[in-house]
Protein backbone atom coordinates (compact mmCIF):
# COMPACT_ATOMS: atom_id res chain seq x y z
CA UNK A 1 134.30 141.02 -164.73
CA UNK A 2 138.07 140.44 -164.05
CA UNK A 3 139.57 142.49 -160.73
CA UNK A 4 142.28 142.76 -158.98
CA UNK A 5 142.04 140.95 -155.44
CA UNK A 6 143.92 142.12 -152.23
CA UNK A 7 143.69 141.04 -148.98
CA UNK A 8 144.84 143.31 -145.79
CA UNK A 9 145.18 141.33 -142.79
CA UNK A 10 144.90 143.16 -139.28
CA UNK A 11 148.39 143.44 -137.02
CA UNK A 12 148.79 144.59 -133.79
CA UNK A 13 151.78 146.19 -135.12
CA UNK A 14 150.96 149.16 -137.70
CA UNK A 15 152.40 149.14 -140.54
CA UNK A 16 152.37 150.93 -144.19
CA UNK A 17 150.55 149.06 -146.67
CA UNK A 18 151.35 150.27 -150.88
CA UNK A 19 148.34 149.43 -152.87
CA UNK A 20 149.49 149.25 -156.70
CA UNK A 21 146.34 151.28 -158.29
CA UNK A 22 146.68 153.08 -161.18
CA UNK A 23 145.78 156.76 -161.16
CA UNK A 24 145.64 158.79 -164.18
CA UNK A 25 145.46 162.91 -163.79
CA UNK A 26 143.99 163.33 -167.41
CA UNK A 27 142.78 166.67 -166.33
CA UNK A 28 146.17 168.06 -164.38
CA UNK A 29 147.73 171.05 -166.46
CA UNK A 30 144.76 171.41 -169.43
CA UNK A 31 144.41 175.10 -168.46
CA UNK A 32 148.51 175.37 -169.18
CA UNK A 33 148.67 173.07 -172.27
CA UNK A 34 145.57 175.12 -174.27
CA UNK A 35 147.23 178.35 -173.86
CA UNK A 36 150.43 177.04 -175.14
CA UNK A 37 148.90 175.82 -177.74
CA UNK A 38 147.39 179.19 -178.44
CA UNK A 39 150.34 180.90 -178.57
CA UNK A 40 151.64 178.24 -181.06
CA UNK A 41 148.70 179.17 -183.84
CA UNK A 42 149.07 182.77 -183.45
CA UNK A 43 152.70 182.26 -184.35
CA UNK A 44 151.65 180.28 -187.23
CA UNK A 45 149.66 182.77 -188.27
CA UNK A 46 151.18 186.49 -187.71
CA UNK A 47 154.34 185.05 -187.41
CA UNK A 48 156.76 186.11 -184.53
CA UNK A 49 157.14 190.34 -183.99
CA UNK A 50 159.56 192.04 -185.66
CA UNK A 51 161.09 195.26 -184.22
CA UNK A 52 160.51 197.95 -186.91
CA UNK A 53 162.16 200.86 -184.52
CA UNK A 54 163.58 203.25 -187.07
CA UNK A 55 167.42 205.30 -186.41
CA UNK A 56 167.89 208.64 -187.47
CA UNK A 57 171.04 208.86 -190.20
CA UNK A 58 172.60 212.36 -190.48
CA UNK A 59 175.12 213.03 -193.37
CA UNK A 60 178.73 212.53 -192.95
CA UNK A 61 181.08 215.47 -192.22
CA UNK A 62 183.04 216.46 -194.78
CA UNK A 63 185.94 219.46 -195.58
CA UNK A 64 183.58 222.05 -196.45
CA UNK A 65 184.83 225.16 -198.14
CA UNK A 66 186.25 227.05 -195.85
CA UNK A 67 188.51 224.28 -194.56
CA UNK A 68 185.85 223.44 -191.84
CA UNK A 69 186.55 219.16 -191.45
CA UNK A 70 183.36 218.81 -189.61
CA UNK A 71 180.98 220.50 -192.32
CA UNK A 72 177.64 218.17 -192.77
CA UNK A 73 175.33 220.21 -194.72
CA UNK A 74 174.25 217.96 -198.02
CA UNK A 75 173.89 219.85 -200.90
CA UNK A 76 171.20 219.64 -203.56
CA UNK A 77 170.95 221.81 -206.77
CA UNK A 78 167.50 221.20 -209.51
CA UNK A 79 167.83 222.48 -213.03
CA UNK A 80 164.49 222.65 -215.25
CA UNK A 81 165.09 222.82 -219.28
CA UNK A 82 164.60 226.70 -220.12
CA UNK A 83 162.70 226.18 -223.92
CA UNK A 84 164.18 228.99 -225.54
CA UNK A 85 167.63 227.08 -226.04
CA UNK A 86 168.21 224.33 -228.42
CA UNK A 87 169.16 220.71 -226.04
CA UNK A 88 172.71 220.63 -227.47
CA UNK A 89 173.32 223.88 -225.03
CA UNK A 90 174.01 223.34 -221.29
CA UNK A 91 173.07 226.54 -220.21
CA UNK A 92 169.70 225.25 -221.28
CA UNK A 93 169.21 223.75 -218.04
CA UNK A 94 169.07 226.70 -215.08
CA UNK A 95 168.59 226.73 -211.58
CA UNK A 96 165.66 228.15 -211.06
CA UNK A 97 161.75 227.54 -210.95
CA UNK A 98 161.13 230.29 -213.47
CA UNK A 99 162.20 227.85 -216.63
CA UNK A 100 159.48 225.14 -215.54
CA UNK A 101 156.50 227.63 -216.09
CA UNK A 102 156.40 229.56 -212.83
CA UNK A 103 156.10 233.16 -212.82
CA UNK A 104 158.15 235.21 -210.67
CA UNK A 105 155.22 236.35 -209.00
CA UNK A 106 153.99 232.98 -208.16
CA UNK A 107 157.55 232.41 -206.24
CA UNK A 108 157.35 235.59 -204.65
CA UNK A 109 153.70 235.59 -203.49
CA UNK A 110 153.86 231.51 -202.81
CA UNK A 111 150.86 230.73 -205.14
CA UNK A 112 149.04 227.55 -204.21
CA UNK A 113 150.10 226.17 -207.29
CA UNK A 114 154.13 226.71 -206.60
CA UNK A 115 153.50 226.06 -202.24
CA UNK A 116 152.08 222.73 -203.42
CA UNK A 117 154.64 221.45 -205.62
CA UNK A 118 157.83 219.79 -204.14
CA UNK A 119 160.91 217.37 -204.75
CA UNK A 120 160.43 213.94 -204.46
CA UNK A 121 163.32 211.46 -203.79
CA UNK A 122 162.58 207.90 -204.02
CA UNK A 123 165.30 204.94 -202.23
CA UNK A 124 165.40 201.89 -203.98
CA UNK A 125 167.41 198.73 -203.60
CA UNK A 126 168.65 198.14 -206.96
CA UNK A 127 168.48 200.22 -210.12
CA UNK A 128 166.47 197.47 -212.69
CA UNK A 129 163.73 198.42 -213.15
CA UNK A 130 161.69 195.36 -212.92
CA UNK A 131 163.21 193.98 -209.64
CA UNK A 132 163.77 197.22 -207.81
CA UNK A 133 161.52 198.07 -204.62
CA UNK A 134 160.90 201.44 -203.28
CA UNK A 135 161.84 201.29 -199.40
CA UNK A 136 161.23 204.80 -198.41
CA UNK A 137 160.52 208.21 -199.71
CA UNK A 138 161.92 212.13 -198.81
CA UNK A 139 160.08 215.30 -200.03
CA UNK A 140 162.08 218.86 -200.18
CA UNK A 141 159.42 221.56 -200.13
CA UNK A 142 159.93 224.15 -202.06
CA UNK A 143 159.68 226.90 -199.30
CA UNK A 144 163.06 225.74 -198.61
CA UNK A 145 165.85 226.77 -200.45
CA UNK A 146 168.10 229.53 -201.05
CA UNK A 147 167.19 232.42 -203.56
CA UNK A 148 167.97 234.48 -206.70
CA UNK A 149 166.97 238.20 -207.45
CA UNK A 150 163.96 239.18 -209.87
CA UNK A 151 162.40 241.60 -210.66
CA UNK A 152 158.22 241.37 -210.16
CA UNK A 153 157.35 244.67 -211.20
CA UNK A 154 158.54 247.67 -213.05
CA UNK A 155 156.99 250.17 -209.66
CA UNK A 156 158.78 248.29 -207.54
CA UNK A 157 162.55 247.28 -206.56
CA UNK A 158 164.20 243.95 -207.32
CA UNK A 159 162.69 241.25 -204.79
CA UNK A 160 164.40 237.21 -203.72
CA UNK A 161 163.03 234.50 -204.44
CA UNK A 162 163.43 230.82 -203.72
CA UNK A 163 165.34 228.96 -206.13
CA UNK A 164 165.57 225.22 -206.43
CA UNK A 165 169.05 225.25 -204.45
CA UNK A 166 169.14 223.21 -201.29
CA UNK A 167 171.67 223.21 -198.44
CA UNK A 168 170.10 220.92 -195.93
CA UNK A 169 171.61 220.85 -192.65
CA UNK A 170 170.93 220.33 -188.57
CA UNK A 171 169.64 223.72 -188.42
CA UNK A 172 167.96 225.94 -190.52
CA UNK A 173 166.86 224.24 -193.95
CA UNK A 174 166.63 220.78 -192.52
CA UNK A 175 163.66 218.93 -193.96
CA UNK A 176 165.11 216.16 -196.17
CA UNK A 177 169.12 216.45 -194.26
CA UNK A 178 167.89 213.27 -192.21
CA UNK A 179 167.39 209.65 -193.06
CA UNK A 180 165.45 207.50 -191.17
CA UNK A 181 165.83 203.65 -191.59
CA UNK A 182 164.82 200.32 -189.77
CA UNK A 183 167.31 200.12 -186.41
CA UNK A 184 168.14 196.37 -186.83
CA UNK A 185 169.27 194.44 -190.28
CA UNK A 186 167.58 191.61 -188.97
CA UNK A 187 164.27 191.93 -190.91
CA UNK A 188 165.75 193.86 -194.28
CA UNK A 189 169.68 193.92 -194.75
CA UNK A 190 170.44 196.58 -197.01
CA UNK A 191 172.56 199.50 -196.19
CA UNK A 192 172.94 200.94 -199.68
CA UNK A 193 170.34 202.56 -201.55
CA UNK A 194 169.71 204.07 -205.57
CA UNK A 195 168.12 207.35 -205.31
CA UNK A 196 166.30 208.75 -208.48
CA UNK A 197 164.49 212.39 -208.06
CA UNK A 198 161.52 213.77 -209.52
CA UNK A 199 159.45 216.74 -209.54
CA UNK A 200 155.58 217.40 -208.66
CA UNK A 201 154.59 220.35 -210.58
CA UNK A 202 151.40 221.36 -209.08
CA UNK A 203 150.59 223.77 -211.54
CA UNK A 204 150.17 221.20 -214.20
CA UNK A 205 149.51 218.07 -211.99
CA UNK A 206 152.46 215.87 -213.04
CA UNK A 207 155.68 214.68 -211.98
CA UNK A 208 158.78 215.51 -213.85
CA UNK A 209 161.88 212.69 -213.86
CA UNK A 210 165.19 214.15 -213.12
CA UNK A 211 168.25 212.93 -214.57
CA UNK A 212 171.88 213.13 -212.80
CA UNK A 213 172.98 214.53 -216.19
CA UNK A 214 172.17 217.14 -218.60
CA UNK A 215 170.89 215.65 -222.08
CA UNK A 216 173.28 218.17 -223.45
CA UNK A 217 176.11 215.98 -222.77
CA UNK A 218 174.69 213.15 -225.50
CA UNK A 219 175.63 215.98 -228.62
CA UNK A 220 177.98 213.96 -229.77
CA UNK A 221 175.77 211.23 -230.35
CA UNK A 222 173.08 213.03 -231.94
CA UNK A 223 170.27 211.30 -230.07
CA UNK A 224 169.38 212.57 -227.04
CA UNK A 225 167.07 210.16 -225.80
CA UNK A 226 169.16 206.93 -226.60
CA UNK A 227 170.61 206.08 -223.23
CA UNK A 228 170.94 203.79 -220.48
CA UNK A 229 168.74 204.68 -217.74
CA UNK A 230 170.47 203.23 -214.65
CA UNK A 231 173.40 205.19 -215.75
CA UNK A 232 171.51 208.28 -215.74
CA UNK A 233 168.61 208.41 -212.96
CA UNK A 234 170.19 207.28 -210.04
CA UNK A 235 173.03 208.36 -207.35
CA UNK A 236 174.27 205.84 -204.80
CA UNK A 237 173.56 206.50 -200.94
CA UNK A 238 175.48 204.39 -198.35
CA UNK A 239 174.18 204.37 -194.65
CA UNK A 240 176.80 203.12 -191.84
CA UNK A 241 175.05 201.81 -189.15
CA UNK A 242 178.34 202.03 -186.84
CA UNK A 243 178.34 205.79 -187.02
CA UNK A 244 174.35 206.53 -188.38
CA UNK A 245 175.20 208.43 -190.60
CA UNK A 246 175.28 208.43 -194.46
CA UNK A 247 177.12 209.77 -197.50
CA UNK A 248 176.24 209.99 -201.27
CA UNK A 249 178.22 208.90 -203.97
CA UNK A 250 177.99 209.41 -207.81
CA UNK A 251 176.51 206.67 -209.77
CA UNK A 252 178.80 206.96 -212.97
CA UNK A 253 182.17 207.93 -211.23
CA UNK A 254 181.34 206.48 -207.43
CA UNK A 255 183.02 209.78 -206.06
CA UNK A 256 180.84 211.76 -203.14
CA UNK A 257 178.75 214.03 -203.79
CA UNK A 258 176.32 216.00 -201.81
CA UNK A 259 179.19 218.31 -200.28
CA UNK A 260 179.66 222.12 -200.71
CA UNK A 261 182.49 221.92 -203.69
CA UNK A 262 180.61 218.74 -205.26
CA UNK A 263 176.62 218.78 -205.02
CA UNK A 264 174.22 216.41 -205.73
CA UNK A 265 172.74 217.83 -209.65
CA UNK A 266 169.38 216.75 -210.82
CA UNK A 267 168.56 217.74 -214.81
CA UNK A 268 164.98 218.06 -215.92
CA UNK A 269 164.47 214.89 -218.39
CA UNK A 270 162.96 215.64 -221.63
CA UNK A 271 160.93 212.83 -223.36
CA UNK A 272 160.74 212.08 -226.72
């Protein structure tokens, strides 16, 4: 076996003496190096965290009615299709839960069937169909609202009642008046939303589509069901993450809606 020979020969005079051996630490760090290399694989695999931390998006003020400049209710008004008019009337759609097969008593008394039915508006990120997602949801119960007079019984005197008419707003009715989105754009950059609407009626079990027009408005084409859909079940919402806050805005005419002189209308949709 071939080695390396040295030879030290004693001095009287000490002196330092380098010996050129190799020495390999193949052990030095391991500890360091395998958690490194953990770290590595779980980011392979999870990928790195993302900060979901939502903001809170109030609507935009507005010139409300009585000249007030800083007015930030949004408004929201639901017609259902009354059946004893003809669809070639407007006044066939009303505001009120009476026309969609509620009794006045079942308003009045808050029937389980009526307490668990609600509005249901749905934020997408495009309006076709096939390539739209939806990013988040807001339900307006319907023990909110403001309310019209009936009458519930001949004995008794005329009573109020909630009525699908919304004015959502920091304080009182103020379940659906905020927005709540992701913080950053990092992860999903969109600031501008398609809302469509739709109703759970409870009584039956189904959901009925809203339209942001009355089919009443298609008379002159004779055919009320021969439309294009992303004209007519959408409104555009706009968030500004600068101010976090967000306005509304007609899909058809892209003026704001959602303010006291201009509220956001939803019209029952009836199928073919």
């Amino acid at each position: 076996m071939a080695v390396n020979k040295y030879k030290i020969v004693k001095s009287a005079v000490g002196k330092q003496v380098d010996i050129p051996i190799e020495i390999k630490w193949d052990f030095s760090e391991r500890d360091q190096a395998i958690d490194t290399y953990q770290n590595e694989v779980l980011n392979n695999v999870i990928g790195e965290p993302t900060d979901f931390e939502l903001s809170r998006f109030a609507h935009g003020e507005y010139i409300g009615k009585e000249g007030i400049s800083s007015a930030t209710k949004v408004n929201y008004e639901f017609y259902f299709f009354n059946t004893g008019f003809t669809v070639n009337n407007i006044n066939a759609w009303q505001n009120s839960y009476i026309p969609e097969g509620f009794t006045p008593q079942d308003v009045y008394f808050f029937s389980k069937p009526f307490t668990k039915s609600f509005f249901k508006l749905d934020f997408y990120d495009t309006v076709e169909k096939n390539n739209q997602k939806n990013y988040f949801t807001i339900i307006l119960p319907v023990q909110q609202g403001e309310y019209e007079t009936v009458t519930i019984s001949s004995y008794l005197s005329n009573v109020e009642i909630r009525k699908p008419k919304f004015g959502l707003d920091y304080i009182g009715d103020k379940e659906g008046f905020f927005i709540y989105w992701l913080r950053y754009r990092d992860y999903i950059d969109v600031n501008e939303f398609y809302m469509s609407a739709k109703f759970f009626d409870a009584r039956l079990g189904v959901f009925v589509r809203m339209m942001n027009r009355p089919q009443s408005d298609f008379t002159a084409g004779g055919n009320y069901y021969n439309f294009n859909t992303q004209d007519y079940f959408f409104q555009k919402v706009r968030l500004n993450y600068a101010t976090k806050k967000y306005e509304i805005f007609d899909y058809q005419t892209n003026l704001r809606i959602g303010t006291e002189t201009e509220p956001i209308k939803w019209y029952e949709y009836l199928t073919p």
